[in-house]
Protein backbone atom coordinates (compact mmCIF):
# COMPACT_ATOMS: atom_id res chain seq x y z
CA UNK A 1 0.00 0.00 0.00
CA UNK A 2 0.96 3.44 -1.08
CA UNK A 3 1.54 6.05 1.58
CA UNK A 4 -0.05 9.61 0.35
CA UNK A 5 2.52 12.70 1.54
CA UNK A 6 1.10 14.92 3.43
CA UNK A 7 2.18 18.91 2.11
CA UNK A 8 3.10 21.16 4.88
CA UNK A 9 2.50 24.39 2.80
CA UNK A 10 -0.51 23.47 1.86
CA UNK A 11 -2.22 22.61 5.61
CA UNK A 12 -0.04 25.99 6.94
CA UNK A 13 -2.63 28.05 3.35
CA UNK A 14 -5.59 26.52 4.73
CA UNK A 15 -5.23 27.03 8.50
CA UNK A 16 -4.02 30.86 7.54
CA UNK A 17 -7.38 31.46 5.08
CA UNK A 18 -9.38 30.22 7.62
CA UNK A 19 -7.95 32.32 10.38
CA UNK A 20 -8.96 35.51 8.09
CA UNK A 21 -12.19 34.38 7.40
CA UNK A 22 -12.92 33.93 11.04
CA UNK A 23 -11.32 36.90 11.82
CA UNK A 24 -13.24 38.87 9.34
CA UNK A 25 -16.65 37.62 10.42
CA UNK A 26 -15.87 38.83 14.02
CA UNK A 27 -14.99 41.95 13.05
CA UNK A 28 -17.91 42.47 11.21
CA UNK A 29 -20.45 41.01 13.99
CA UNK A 30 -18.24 43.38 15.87
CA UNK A 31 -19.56 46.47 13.86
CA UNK A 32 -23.21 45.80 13.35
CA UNK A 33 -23.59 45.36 16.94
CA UNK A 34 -21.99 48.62 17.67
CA UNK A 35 -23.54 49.87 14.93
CA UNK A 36 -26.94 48.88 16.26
CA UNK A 37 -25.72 50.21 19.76
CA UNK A 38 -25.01 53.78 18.25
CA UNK A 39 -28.25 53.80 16.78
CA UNK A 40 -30.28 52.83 19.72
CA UNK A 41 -28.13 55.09 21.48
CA UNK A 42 -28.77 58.12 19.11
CA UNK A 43 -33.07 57.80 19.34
CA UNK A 44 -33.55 59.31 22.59
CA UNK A 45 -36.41 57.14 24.10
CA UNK A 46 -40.17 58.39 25.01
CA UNK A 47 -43.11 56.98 26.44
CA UNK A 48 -46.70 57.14 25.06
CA UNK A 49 -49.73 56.95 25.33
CA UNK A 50 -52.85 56.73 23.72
CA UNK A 51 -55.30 59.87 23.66
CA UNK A 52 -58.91 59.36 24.65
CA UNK A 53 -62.40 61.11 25.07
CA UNK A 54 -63.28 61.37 28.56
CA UNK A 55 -66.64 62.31 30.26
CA UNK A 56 -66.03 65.17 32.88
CA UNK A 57 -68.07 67.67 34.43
CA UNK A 58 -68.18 70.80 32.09
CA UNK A 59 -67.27 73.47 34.82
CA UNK A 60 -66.05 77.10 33.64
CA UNK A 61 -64.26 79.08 36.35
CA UNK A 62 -64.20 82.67 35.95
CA UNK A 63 -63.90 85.77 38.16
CA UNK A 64 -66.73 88.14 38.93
CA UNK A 65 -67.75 91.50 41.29
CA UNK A 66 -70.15 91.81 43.83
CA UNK A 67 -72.49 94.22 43.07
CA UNK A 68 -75.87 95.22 45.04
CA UNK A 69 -79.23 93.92 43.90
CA UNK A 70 -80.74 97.33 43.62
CA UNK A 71 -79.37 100.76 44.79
CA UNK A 72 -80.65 103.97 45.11
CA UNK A 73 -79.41 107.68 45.73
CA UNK A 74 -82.12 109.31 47.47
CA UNK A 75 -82.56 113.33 47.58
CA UNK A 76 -85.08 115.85 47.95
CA UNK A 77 -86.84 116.12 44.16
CA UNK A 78 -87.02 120.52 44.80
CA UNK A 79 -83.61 122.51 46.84
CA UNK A 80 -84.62 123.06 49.87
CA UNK A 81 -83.20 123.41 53.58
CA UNK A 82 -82.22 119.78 54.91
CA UNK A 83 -84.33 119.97 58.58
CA UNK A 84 -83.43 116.30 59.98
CA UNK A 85 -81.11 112.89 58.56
CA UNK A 86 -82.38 110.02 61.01
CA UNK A 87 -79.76 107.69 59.20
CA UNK A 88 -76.00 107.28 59.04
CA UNK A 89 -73.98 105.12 57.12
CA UNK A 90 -74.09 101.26 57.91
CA UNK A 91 -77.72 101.64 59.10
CA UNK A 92 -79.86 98.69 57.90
CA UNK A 93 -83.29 100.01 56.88
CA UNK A 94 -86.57 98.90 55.57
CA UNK A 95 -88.27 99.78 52.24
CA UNK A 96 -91.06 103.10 53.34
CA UNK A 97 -88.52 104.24 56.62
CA UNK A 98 -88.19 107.70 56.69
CA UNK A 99 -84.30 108.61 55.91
CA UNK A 100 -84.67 112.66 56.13
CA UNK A 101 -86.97 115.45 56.39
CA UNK A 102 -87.04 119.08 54.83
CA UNK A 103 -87.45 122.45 55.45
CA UNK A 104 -91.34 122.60 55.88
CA UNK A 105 -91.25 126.66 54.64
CA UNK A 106 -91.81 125.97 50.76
CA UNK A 107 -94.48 122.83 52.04
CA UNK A 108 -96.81 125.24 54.27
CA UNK A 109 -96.63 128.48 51.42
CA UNK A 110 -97.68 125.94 48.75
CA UNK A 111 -100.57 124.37 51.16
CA UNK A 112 -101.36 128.43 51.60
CA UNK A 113 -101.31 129.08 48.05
CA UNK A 114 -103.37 126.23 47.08
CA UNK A 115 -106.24 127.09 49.74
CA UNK A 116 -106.23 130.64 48.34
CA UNK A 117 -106.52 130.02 44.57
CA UNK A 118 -109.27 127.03 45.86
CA UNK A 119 -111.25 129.53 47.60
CA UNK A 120 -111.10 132.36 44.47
CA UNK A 121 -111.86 129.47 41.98
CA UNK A 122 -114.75 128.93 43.94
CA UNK A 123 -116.21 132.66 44.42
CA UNK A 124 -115.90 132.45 40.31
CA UNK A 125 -117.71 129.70 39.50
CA UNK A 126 -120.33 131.33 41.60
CA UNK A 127 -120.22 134.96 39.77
CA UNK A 128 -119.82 133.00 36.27
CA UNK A 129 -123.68 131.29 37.06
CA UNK A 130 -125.14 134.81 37.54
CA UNK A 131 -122.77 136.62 34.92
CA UNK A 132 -120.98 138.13 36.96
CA UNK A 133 -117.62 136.93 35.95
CA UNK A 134 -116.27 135.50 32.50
CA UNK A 135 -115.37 132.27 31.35
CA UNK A 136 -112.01 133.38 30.47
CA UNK A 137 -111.17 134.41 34.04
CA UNK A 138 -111.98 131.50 35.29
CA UNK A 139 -110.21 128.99 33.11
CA UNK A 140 -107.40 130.96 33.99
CA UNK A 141 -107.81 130.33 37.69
CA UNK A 142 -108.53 126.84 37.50
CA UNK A 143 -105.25 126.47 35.53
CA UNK A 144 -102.98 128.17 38.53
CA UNK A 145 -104.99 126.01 41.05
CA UNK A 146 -104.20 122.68 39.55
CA UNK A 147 -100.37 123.89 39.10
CA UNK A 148 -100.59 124.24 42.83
CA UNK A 149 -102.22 121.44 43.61
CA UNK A 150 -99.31 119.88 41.44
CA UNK A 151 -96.32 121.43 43.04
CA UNK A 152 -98.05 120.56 46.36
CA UNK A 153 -98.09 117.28 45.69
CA UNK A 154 -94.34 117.54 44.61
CA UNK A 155 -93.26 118.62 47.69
CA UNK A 156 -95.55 116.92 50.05
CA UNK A 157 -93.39 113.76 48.65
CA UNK A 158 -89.49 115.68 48.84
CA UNK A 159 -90.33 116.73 52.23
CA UNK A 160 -90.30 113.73 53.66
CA UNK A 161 -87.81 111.14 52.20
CA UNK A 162 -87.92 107.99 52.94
CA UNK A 163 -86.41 104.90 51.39
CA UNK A 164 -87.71 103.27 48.56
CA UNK A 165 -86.09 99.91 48.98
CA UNK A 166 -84.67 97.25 51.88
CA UNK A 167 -81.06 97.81 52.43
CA UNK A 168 -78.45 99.45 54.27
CA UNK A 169 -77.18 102.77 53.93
CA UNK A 170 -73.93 103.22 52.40
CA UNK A 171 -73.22 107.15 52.10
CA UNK A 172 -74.40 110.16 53.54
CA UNK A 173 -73.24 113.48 52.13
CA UNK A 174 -75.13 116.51 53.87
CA UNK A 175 -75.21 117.09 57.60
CA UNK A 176 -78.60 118.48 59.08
CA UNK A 177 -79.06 122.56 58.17
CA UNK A 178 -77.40 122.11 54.99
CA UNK A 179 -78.79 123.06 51.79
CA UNK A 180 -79.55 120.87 49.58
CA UNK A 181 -78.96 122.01 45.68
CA UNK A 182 -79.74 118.99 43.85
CA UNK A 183 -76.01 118.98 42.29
CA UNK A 184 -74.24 115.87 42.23
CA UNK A 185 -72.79 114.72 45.38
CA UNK A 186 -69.92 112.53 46.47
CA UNK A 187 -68.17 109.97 44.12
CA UNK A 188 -71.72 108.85 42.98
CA UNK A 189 -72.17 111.41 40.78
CA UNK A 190 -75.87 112.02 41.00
CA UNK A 191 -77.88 114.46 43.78
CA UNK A 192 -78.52 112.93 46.74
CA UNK A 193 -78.51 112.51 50.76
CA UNK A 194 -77.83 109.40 51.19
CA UNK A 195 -77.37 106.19 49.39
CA UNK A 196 -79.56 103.03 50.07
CA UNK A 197 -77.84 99.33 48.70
CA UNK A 198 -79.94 96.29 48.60
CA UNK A 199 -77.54 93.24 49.82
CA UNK A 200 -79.81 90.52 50.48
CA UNK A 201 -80.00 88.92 47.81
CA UNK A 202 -77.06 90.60 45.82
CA UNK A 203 -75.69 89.67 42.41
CA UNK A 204 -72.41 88.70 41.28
CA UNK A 205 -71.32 90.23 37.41
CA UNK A 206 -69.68 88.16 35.64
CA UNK A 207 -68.21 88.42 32.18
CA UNK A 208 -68.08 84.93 30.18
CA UNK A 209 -66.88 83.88 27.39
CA UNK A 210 -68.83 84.49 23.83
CA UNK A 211 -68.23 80.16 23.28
CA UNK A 212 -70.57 79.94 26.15
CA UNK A 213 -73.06 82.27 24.78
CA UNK A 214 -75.34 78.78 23.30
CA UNK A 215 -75.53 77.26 26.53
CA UNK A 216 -75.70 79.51 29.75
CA UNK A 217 -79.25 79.68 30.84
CA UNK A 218 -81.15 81.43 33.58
CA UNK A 219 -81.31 78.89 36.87
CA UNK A 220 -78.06 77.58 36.00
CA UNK A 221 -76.24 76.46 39.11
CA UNK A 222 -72.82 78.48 40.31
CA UNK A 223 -70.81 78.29 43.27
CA UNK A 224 -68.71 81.12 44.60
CA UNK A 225 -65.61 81.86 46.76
CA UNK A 226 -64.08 84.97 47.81
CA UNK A 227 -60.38 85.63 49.28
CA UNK A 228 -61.87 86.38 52.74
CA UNK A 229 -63.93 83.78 53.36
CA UNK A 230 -61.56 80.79 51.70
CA UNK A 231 -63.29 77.99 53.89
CA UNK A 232 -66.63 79.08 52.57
CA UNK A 233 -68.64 78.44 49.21
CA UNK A 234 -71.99 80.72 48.48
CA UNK A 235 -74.42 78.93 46.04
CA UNK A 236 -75.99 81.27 43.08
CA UNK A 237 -78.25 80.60 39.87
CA UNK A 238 -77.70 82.56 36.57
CA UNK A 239 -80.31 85.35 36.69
CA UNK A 240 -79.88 86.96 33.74
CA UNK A 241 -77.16 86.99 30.51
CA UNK A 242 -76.74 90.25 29.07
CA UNK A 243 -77.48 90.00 25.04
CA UNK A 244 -74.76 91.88 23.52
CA UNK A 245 -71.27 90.29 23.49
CA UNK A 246 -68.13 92.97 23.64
CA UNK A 247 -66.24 92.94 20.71
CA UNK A 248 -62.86 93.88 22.65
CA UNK A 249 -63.09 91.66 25.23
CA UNK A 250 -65.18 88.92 23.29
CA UNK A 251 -67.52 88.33 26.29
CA UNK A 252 -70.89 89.09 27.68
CA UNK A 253 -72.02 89.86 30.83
CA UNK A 254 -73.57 87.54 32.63
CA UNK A 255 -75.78 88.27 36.27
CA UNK A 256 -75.52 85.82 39.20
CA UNK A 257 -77.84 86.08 42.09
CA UNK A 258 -77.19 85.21 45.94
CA UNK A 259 -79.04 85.05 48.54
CA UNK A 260 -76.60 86.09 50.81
CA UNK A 261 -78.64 85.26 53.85
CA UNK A 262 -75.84 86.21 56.47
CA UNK A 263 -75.26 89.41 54.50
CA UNK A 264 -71.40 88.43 54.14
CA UNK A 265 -70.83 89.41 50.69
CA UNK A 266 -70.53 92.79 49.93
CA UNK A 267 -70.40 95.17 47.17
CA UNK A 268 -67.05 95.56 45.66
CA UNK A 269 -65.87 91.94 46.60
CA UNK A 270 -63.99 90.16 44.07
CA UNK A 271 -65.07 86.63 43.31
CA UNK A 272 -64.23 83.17 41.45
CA UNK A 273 -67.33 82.20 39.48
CA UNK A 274 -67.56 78.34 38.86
CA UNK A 275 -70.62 77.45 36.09
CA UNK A 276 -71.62 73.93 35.78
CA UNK A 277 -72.23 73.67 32.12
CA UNK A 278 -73.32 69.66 32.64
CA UNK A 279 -71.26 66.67 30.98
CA UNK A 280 -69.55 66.68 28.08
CA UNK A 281 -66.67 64.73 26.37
CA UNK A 282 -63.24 65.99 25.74
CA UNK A 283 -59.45 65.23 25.67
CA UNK A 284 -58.17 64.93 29.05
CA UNK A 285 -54.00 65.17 29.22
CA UNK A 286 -51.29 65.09 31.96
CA UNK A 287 -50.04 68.81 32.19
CA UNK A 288 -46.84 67.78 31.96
CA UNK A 289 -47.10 66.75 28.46
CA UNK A 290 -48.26 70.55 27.67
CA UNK A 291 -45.21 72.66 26.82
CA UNK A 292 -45.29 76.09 26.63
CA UNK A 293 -43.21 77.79 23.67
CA UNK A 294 -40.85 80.33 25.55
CA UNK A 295 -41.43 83.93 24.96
CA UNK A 296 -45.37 83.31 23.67
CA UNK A 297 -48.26 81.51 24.92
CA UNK A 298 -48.07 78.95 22.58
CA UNK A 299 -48.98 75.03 23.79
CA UNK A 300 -47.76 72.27 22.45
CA UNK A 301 -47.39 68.66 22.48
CA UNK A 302 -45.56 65.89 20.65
CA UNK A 303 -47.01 63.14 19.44
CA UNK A 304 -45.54 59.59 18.16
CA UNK A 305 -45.97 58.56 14.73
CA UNK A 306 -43.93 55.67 12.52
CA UNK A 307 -41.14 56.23 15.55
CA UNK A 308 -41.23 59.98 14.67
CA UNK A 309 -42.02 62.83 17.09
CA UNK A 310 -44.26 65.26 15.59
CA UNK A 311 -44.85 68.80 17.10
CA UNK A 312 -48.60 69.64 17.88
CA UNK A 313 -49.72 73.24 18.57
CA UNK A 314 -52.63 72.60 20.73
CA UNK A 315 -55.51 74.95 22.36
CA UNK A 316 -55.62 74.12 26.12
CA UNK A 317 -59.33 74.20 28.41
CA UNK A 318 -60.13 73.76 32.01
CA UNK A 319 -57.79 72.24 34.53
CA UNK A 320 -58.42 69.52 36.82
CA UNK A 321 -56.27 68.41 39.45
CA UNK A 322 -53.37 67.33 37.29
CA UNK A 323 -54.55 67.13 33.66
CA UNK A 324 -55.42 69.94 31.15
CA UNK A 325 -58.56 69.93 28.85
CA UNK A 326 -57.59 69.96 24.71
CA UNK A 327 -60.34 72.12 23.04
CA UNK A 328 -58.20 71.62 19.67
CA UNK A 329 -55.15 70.53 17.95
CA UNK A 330 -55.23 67.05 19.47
CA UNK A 331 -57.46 64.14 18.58
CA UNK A 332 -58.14 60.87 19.95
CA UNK A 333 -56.28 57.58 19.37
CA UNK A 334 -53.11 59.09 18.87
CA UNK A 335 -49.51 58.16 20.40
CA UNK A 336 -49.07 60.77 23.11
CA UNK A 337 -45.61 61.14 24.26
CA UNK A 338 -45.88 61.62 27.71
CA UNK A 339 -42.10 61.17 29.20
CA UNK A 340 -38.95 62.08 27.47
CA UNK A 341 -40.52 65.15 25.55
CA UNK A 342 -38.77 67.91 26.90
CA UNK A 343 -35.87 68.02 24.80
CA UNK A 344 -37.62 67.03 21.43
CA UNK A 345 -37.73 68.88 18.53
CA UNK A 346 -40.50 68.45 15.44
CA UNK A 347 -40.17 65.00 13.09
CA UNK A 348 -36.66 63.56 15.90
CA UNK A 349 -36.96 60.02 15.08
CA UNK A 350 -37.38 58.37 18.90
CA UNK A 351 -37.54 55.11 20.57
CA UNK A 352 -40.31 54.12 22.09
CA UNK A 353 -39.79 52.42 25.63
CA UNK A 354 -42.16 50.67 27.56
């Protein structure tokens, strides 16, 4: 039998060719891993999640001013002497009190005027039967007695004021033995001796939005807080919506009343109006997924889309607790990226992470 020779050279070509290939296959394992590792590392990774409607409460919060029921600035209707004030500010009164009385001089030569021209209307009405007197003289008479009777009248009611609503008396500007002139008086602006506000119930002004114009309605429930009593929430129904809507401010004003039993809200007060509007259904968001564009009011979000982050300018609602209302620019079923959107900018290809 026939021994084959092995050759050297040609084992030492194989074991070298293999070496390389092995050598090259690691090296390129090597690189797509690293590769892949850059790549991973390069997509900065978010978390989502899915946008849907949700049924809340519809409640609008707005601020609002106390302002009386009713008011009135009560003065003498002729300028006369003021004899007596029986009120002073902070005085609670009832509707028909008497607040003030007058000089009585102009009262008693008007009551003696109108007893004269009575008596001489009647002596010629008794001459005009017999002839004695003409029809033209007394026409004339019976003209001057009813102007009297008139002005009578006229100051019978300015002589003694009294008050022509519930309330409590909030400013009095003449002091007993003044004269009053009928000019305007105080910061009110308008003649008077005093000034009467009706508190109980009062009514809180509100101006609301023109989107809301549809659906406010009178009897709709409000609650209402003020800075001085923050433990405390008053109760109101809408009273009455003012029709025309302010083109400047794009909002209408809208009247609240309060029964403000324990007389604790007062005029002047500044208020936050909440309006139950019923249920509706709307985009509900964490806040934290809301950014604000620096130097505007701009919102946005980012959204995730095919692994790319996509910039959303969005129009943001109420606020409860921690989430914001969308009214627009959002819609449902999309990829929300709620963590790892801070530092994002518009079409970044990401990684999502569980």
């Amino acid at each position: 039998m026939k021994t084959k020779k092995i050759n050297i050279k040609n084992i030492y070509s194989l074991l070298k060719t293999t070496a390389l290939v092995i050598t090259l296959l690691t090296a390129y394992g090597c690189s797509s891993e690293q590769a892949e590792q850059e790549e991973q590392t390069e997509k900065p990774p978010v978390r989502v999640e899915q946008t849907e409607l949700e049924t809340m409460d519809h409640l609008a919060r707005f601020t609002g001013t106390v302002q009386p029921w009713e008011e009135a600035h009560v003065g003498s209707g002729a300028a006369m002497k003021i004899d007596q004030i029986f009120v002073d500010v902070d005085d609670y009164v009832q509707k028909g009190q008497l607040l003030a009385k007058m000089d009585e001089t102009q009262l008693y030569q008007a009551k003696v005027r109108v007893n004269t021209l009575k008596n001489e209307l009647e002596r010629l009405d008794t001459l005009r039967q017999v002839g004695a007197a003409t029809e033209q003289n007394y026409e004339q008479v019976k003209s001057e007695y009813e102007i009297a009777k008139s002005n009578l009248e006229n100051l019978s009611e300015n002589t003694e004021i009294q008050s022509p609503l519930t309330g409590v008396i909030t400013g009095r500007y003449f002091s007993e033995g003044e004269i009053f002139s009928m000019s305007p008086a105080g910061e009110i602006g308008k003649p008077a001796i005093v000034s009467v506000l009706q508190i109980q119930p009062i009514k809180v002004m509100v101006n609301v939005s023109e989107r809301y114009f549809p659906v406010i309605e009178r009897g709709m429930q409000a609650s209402i807080t003020a800075d001085m009593y923050p433990d405390k929430i008053f109760t109101g129904q809408v009273y009455k919506a003012h029709p025309m809507i302010d083109r400047a401010s794009g909002t209408f004003k809208t009247e609240i009343r309060v029964d403000n039993e324990d007389k604790a809200l007062r005029p002047g007060m500044y208020t936050r109006v909440n309006l139950n509007f019923g249920e509706k259904e709307t985009l509900i968001v964490p806040s934290q997924t809301v950014l604000r564009q620096s130097g505007s009011n701009e919102r946005y979000v980012f959204v995730e889309k095919d692994g790319i982050a996509i910039r959303k300018t969005v129009e943001i609602g109420e606020r409860f607790d921690d989430d914001l209302e969308i009214i627009s620019g959002l819609s449902p079923d999309e990829n929300l990226i709620v963590s790892g959107q801070h530092n994002l900018i518009h079409q970044q290809e990401v990684r999502v992470v569980e």
